[in-house]
PDB file of N, CA and C in Angstrom:
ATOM      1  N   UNK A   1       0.818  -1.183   0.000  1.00  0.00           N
ATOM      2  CA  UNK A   1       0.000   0.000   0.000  1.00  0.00           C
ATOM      3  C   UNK A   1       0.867   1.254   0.000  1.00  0.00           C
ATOM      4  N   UNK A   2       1.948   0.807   0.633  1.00  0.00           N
ATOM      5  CA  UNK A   2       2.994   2.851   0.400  1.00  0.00           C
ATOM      6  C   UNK A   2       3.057   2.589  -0.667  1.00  0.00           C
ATOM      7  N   UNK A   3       3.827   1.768  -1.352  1.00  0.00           N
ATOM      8  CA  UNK A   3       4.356   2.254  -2.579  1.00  0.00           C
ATOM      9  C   UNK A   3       3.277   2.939  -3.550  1.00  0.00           C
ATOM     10  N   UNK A   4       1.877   2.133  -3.609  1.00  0.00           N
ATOM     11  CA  UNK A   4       0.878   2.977  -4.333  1.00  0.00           C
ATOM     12  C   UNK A   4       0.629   4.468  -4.128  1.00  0.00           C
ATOM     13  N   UNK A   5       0.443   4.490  -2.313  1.00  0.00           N
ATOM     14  CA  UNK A   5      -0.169   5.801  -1.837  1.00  0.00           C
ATOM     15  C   UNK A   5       0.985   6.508  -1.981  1.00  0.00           C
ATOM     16  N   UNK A   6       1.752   6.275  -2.151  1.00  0.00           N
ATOM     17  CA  UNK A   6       3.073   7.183  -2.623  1.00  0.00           C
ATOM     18  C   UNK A   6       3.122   7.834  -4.305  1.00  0.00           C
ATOM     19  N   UNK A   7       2.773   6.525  -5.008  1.00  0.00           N
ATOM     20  CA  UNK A   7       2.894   6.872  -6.630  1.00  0.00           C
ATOM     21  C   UNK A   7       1.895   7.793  -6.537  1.00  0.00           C
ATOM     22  N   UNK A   8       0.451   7.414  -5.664  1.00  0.00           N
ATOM     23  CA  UNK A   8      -0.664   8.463  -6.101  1.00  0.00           C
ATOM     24  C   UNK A   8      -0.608   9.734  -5.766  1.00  0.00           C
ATOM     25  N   UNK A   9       0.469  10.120  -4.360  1.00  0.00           N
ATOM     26  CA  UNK A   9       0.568  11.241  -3.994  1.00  0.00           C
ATOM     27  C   UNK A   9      -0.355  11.591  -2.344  1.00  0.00           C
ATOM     28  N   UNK A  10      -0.303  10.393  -2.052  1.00  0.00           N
ATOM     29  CA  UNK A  10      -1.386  10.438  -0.996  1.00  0.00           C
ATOM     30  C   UNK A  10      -0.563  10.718   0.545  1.00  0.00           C
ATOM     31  N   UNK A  11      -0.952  11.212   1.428  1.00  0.00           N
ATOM     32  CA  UNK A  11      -0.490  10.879   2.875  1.00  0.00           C
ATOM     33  C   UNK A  11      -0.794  10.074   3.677  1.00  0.00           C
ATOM     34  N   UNK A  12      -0.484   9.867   4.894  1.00  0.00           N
ATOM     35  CA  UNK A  12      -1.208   9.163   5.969  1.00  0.00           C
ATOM     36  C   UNK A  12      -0.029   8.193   6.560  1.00  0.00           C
ATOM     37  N   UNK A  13      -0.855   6.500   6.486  1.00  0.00           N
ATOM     38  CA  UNK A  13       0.068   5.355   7.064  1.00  0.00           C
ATOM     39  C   UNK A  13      -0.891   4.418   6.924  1.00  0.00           C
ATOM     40  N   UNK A  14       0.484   3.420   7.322  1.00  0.00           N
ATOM     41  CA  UNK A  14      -0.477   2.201   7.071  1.00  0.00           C
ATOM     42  C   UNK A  14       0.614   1.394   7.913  1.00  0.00           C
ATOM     43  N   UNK A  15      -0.605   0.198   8.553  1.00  0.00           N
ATOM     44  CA  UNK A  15       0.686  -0.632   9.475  1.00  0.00           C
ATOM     45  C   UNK A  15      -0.428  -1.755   9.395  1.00  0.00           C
ATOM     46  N   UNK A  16       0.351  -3.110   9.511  1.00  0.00           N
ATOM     47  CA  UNK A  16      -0.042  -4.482   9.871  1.00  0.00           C
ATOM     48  C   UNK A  16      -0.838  -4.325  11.116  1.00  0.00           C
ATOM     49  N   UNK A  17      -1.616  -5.745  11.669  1.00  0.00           N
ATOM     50  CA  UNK A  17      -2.102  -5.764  13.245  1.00  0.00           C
ATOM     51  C   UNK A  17      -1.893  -7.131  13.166  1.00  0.00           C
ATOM     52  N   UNK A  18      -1.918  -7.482  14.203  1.00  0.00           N
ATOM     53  CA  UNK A  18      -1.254  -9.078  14.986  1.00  0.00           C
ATOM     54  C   UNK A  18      -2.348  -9.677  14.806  1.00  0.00           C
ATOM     55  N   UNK A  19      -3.704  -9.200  14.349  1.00  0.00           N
ATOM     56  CA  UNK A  19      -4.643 -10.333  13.789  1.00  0.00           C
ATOM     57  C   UNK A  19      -4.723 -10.166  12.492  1.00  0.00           C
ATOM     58  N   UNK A  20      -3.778  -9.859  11.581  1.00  0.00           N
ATOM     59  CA  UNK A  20      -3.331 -10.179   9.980  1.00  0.00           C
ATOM     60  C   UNK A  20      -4.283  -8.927   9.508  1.00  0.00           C
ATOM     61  N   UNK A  21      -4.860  -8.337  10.363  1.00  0.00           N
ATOM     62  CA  UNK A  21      -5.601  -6.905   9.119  1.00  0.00           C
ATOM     63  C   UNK A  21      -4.565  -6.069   9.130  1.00  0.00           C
ATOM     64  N   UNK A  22      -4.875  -5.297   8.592  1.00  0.00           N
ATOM     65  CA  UNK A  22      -4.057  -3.957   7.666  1.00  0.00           C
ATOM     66  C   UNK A  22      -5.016  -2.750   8.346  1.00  0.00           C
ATOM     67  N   UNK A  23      -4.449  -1.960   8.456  1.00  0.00           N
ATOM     68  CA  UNK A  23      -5.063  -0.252   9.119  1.00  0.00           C
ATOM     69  C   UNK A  23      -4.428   0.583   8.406  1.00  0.00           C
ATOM     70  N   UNK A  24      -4.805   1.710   7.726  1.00  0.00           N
ATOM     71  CA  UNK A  24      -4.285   2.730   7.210  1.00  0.00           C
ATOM     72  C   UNK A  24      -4.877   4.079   7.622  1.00  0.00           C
ATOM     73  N   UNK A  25      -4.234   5.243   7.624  1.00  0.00           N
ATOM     74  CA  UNK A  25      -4.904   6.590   7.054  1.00  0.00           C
ATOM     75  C   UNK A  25      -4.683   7.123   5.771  1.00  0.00           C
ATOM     76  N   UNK A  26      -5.506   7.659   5.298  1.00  0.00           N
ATOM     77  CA  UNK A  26      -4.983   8.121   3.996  1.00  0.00           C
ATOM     78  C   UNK A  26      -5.536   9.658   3.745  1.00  0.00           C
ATOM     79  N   UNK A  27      -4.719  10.374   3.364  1.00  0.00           N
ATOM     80  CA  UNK A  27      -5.252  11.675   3.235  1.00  0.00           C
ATOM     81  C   UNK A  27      -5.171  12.027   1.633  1.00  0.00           C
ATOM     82  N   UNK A  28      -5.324  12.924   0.924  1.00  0.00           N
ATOM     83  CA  UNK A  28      -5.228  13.582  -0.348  1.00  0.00           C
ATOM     84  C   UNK A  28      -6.267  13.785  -1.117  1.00  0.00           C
ATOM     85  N   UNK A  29      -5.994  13.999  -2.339  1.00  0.00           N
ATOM     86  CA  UNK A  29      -7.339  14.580  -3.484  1.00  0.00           C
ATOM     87  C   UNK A  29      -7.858  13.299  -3.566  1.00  0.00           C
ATOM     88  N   UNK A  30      -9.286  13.708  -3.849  1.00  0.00           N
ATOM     89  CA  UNK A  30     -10.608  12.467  -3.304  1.00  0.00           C
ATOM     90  C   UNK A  30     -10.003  11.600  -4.643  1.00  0.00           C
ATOM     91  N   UNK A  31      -9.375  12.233  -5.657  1.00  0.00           N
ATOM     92  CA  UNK A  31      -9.818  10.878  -6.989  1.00  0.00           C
ATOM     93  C   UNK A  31      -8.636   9.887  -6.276  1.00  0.00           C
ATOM     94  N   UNK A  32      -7.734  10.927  -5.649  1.00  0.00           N
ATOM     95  CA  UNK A  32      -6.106  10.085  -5.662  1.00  0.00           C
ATOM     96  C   UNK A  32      -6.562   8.961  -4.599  1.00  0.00           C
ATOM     97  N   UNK A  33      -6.888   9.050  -3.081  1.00  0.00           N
ATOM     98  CA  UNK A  33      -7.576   8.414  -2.402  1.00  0.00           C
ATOM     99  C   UNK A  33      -8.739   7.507  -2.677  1.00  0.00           C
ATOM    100  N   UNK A  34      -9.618   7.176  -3.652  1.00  0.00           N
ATOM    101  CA  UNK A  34     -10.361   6.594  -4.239  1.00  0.00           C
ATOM    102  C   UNK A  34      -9.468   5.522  -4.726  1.00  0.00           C
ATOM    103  N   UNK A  35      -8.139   5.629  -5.664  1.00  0.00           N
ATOM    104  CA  UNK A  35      -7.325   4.700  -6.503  1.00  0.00           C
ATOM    105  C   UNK A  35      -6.897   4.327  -5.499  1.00  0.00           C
ATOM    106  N   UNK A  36      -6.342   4.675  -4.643  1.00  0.00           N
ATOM    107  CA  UNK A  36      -5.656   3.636  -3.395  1.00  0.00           C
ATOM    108  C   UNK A  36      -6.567   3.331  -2.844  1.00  0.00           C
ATOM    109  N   UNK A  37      -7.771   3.166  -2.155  1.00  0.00           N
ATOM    110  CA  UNK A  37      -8.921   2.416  -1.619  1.00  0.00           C
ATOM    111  C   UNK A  37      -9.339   1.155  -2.874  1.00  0.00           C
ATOM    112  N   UNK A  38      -9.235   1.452  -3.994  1.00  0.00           N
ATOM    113  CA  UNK A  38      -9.485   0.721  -5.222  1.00  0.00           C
ATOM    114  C   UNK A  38      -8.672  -0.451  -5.415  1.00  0.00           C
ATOM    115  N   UNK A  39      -7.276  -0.072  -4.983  1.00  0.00           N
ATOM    116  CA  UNK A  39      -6.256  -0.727  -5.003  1.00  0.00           C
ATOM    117  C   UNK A  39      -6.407  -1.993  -3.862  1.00  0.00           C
ATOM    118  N   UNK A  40      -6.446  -1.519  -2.503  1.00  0.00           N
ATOM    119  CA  UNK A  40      -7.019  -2.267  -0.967  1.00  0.00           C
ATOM    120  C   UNK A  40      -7.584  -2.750  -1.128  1.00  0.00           C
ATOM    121  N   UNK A  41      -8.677  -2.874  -2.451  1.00  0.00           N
ATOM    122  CA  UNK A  41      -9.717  -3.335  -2.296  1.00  0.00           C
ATOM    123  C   UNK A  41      -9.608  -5.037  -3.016  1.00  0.00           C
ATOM    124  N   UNK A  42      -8.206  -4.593  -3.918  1.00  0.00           N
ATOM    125  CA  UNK A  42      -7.612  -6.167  -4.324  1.00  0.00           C
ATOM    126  C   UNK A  42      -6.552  -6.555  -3.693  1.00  0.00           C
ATOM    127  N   UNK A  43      -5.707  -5.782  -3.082  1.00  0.00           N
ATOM    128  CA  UNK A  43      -4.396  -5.904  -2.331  1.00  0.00           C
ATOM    129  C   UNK A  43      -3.157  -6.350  -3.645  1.00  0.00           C
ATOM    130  N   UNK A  44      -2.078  -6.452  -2.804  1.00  0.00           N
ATOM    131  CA  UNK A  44      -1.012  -7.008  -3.384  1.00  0.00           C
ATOM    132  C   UNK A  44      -1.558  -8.261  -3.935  1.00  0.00           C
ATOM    133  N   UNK A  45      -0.827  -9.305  -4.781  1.00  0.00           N
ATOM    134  CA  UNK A  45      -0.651 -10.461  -5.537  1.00  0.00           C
ATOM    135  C   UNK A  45      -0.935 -11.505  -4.216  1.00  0.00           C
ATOM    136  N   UNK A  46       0.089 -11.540  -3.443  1.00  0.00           N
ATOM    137  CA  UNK A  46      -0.031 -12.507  -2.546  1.00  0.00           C
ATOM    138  C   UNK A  46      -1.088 -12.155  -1.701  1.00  0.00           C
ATOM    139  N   UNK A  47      -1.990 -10.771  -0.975  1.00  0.00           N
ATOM    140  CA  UNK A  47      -2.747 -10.674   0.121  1.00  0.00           C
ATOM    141  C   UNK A  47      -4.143 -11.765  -0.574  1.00  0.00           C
ATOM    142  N   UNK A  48      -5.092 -11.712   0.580  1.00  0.00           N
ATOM    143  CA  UNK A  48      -6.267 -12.021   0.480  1.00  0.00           C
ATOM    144  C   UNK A  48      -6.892 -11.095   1.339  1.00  0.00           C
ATOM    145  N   UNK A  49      -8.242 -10.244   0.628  1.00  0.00           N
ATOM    146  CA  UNK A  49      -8.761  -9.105   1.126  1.00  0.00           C
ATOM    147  C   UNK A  49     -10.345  -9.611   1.268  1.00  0.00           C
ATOM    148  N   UNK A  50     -10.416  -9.830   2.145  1.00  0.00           N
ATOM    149  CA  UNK A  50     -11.975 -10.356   2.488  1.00  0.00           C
ATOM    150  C   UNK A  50     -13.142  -9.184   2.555  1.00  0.00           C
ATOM    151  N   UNK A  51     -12.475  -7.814   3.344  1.00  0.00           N
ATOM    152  CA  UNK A  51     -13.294  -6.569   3.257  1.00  0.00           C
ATOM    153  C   UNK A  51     -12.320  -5.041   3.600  1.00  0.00           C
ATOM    154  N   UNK A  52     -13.295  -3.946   3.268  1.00  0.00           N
ATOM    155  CA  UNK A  52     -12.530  -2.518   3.097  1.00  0.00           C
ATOM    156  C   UNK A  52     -13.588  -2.282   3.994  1.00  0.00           C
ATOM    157  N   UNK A  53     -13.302  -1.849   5.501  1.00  0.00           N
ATOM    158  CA  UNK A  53     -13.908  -0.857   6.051  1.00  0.00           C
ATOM    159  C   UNK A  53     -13.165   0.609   5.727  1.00  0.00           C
ATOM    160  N   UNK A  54     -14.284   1.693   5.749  1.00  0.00           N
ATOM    161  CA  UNK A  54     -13.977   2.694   6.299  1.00  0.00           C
ATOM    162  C   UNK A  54     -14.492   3.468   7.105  1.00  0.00           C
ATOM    163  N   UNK A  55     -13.639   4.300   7.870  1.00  0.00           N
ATOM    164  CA  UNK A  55     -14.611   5.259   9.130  1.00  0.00           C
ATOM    165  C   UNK A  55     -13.616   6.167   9.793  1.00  0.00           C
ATOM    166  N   UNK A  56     -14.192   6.747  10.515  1.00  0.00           N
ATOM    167  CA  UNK A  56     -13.624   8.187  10.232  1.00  0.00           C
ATOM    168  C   UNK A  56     -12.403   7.862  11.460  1.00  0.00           C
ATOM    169  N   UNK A  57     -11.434   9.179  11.347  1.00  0.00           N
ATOM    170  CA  UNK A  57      -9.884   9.133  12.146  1.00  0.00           C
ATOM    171  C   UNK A  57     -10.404  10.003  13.363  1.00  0.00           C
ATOM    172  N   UNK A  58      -9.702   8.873  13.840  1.00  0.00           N
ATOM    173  CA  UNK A  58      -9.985   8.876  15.441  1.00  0.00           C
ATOM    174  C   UNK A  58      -9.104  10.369  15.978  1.00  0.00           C
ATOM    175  N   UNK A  59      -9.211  10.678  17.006  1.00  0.00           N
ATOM    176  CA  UNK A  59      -9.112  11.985  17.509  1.00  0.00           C
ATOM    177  C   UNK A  59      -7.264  11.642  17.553  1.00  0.00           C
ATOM    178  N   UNK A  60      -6.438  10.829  18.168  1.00  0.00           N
ATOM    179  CA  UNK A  60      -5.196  10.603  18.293  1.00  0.00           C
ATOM    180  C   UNK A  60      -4.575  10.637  17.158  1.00  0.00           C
ATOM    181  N   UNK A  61      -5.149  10.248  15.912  1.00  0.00           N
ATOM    182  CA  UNK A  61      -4.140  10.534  14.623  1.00  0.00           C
ATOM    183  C   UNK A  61      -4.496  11.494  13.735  1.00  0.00           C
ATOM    184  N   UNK A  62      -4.798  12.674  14.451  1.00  0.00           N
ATOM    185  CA  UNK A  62      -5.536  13.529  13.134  1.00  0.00           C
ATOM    186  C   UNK A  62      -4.451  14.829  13.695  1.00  0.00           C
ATOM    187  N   UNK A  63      -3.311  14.721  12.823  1.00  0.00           N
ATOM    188  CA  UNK A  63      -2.577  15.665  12.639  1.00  0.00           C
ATOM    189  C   UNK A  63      -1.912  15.637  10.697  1.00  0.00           C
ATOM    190  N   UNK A  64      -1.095  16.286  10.382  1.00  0.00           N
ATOM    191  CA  UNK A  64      -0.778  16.836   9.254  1.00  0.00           C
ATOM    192  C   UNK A  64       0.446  15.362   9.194  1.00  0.00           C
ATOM    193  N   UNK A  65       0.480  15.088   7.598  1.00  0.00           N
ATOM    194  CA  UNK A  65       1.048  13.947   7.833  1.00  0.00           C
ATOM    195  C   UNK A  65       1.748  14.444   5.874  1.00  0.00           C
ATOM    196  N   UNK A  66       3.232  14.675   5.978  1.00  0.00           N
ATOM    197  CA  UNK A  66       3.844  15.120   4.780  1.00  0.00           C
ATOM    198  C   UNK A  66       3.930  13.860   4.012  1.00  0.00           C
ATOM    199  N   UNK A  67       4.484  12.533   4.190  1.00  0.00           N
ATOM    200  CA  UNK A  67       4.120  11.503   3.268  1.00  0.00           C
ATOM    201  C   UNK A  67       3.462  10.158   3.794  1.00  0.00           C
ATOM    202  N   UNK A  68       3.817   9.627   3.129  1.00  0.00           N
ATOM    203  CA  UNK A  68       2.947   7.944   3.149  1.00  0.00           C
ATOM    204  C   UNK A  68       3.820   7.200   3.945  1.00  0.00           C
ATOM    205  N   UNK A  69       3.648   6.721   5.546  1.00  0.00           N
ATOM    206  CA  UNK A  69       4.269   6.189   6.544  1.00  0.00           C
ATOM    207  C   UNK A  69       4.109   4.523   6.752  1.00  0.00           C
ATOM    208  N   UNK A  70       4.933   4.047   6.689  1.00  0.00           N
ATOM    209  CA  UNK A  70       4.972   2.856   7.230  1.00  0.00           C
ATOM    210  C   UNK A  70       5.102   2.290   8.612  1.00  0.00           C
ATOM    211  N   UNK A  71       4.195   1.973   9.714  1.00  0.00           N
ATOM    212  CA  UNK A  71       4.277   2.434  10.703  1.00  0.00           C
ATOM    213  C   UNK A  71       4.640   0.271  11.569  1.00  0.00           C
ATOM    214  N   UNK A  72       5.152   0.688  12.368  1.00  0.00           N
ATOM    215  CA  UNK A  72       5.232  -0.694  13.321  1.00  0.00           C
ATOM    216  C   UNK A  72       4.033  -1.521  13.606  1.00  0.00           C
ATOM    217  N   UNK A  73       3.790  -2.236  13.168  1.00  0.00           N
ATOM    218  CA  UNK A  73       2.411  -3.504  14.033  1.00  0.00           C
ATOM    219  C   UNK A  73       2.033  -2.959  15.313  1.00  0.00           C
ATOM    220  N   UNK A  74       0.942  -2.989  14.979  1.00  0.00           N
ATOM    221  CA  UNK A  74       0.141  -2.756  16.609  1.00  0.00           C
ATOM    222  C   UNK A  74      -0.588  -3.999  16.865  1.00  0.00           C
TER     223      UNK A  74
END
């Protein structure tokens, strides 16, 4: 997912979780953010993507975010 949200120009992060989902934020222009949700929505070659929630950013990560972060497993 960086490398996309990166090509698209997007911000935010994205990190693994110890029960195999994926969490991201993503910030940028709605079309650019749309192609990377589009993208999640098949994953990489090897993932298996059963579903795309989305919902809104929680009060702790809503600051200004200059690129696309790869963040540690939670």
């Amino acid at each position: 997912m960086r490398h996309e949200a990166l090509r698209l120009g997007v911000c935010g992060w994205v990190r693994n979780r110890r029960d195999g989902s994926v969490e991201a934020l993503i910030r940028g222009a709605p079309d650019a953010v749309a192609r990377v949700l589009a993208w999640a929505r098949r994953g990489p070659p090897a993932a298996r993507v059963d579903v795309l929630q989305e919902a809104p950013v929680d009060a702790e990560f809503e600051r200004a975010y200059e690129t696309f972060e790869e963040w540690p497993t939670a």
